[in-house]
C-alpha atoms as a PDB file:
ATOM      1  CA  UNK A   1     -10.055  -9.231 -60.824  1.00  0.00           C
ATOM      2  CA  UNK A   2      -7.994 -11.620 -58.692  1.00  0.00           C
ATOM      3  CA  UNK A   3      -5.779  -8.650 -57.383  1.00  0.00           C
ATOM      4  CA  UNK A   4      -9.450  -7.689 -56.423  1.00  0.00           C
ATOM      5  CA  UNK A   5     -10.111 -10.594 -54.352  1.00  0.00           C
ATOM      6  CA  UNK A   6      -6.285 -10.808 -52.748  1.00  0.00           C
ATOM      7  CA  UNK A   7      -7.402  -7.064 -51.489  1.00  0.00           C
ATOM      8  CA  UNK A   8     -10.375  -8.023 -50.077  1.00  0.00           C
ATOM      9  CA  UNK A   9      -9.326 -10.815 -48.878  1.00  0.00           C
ATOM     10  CA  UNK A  10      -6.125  -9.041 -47.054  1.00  0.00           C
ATOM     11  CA  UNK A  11      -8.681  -6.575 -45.920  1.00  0.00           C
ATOM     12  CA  UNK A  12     -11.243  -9.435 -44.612  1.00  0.00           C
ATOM     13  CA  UNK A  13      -7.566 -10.717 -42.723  1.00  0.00           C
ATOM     14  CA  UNK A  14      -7.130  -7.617 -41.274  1.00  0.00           C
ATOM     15  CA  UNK A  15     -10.302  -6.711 -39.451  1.00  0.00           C
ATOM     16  CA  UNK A  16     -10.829 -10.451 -38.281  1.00  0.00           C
ATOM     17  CA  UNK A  17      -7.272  -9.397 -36.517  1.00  0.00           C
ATOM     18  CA  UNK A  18      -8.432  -6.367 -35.414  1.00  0.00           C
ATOM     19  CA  UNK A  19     -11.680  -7.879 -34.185  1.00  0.00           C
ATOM     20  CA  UNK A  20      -9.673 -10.280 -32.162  1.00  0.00           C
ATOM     21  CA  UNK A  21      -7.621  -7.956 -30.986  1.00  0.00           C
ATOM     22  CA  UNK A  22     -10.409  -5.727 -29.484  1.00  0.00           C
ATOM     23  CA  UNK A  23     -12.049  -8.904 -27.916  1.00  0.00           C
ATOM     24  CA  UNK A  24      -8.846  -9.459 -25.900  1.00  0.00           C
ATOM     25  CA  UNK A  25      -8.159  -6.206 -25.130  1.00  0.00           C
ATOM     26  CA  UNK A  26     -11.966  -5.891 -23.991  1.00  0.00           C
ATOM     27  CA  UNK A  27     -11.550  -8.895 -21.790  1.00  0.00           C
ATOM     28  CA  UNK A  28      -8.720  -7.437 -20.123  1.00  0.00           C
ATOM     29  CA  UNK A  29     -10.866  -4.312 -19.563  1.00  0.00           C
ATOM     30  CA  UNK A  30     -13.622  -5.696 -18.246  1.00  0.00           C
ATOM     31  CA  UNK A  31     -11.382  -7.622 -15.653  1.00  0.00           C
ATOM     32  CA  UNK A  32      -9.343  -4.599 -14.456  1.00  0.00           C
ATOM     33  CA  UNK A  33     -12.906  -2.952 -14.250  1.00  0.00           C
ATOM     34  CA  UNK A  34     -13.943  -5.584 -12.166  1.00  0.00           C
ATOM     35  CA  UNK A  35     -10.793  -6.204  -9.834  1.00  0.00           C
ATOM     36  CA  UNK A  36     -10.961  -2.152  -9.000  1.00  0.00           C
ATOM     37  CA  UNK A  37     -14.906  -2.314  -8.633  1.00  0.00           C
ATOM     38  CA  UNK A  38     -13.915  -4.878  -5.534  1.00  0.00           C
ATOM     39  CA  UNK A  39     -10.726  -2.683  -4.350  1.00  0.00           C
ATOM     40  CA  UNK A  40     -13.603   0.706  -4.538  1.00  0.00           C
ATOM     41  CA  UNK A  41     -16.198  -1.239  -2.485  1.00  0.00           C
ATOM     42  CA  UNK A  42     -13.734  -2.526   0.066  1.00  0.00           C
ATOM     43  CA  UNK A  43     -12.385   1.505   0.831  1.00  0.00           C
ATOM     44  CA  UNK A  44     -15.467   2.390   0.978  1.00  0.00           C
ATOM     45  CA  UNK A  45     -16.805  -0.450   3.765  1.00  0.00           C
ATOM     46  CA  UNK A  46     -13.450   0.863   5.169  1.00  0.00           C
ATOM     47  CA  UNK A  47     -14.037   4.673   4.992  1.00  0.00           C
ATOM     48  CA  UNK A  48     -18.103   4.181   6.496  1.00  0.00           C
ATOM     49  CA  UNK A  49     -16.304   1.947   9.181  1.00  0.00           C
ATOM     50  CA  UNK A  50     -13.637   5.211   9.943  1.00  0.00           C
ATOM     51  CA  UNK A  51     -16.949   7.433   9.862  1.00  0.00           C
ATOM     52  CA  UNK A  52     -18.583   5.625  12.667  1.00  0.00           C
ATOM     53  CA  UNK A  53     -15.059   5.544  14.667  1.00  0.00           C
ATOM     54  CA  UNK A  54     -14.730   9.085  14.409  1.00  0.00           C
ATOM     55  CA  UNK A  55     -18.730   9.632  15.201  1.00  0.00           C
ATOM     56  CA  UNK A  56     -18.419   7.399  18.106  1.00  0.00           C
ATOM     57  CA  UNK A  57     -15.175   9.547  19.477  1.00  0.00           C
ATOM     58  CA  UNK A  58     -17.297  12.818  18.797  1.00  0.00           C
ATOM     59  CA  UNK A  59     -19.599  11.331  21.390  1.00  0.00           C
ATOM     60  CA  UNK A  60     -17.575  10.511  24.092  1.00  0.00           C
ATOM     61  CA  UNK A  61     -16.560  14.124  24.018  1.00  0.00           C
ATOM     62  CA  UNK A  62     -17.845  16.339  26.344  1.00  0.00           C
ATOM     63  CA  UNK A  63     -20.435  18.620  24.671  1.00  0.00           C
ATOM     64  CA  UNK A  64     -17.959  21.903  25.454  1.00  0.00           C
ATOM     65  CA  UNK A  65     -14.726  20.342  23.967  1.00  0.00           C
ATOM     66  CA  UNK A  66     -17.182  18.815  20.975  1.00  0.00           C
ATOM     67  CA  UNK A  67     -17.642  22.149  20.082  1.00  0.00           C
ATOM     68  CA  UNK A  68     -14.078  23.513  20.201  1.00  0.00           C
ATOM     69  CA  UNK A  69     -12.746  20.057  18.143  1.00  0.00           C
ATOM     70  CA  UNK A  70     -15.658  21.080  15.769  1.00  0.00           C
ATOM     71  CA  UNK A  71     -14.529  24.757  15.613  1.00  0.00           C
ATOM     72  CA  UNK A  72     -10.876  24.287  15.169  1.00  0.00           C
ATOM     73  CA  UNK A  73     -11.670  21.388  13.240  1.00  0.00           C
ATOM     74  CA  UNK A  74     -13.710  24.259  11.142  1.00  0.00           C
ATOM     75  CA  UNK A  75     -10.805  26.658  11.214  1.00  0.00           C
ATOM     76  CA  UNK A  76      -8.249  24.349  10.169  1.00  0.00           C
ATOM     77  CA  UNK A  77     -10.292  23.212   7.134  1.00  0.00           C
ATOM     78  CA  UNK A  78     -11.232  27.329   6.028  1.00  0.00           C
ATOM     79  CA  UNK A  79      -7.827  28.527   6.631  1.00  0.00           C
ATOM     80  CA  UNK A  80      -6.119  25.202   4.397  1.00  0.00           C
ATOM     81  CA  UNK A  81      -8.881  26.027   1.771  1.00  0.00           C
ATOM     82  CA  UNK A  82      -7.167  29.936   1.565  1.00  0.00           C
ATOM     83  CA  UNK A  83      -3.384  28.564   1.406  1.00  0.00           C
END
């Protein structure tokens, strides 16, 4: 019977361990979650600010050489996609 209890209580040790554990492990989680949610937003506010650079170049084109950046631009892009 006390054998009993020295199991269950060994058990009881165990999971409160584990438990902890998780909690810390959890915590650490949640702040490397956090730290790259940050590091995702700022590439993106830098990727939509690289967007409008490039959109703003495109217009300052002349519409005949728009086209042929947007062709070979085109090109490029199909013939990488085969290799």
């Amino acid at each position: 019977m006390i054998s009993e209890f020295q199991d269950l209580s060994d058990k009881i040790d165990r999971l409160a361990e584990l438990t902890a554990s998780l909690r810390r492990e959890n915590a650490a989680l949640r702040q490397a979650s956090a730290i790259l949610s940050t590091e995702n937003s700022a590439y993106k506010g830098l990727l939509a600010e690289a967007q409008r650079r490039v959109a703003a170049l495109l217009e300052q084109l002349p519409p005949a050489a728009a086209d042929v950046v947007t062709t070979t631009t085109a090109t490029t892009i199909d013939d990488e996609a085969r290799s």
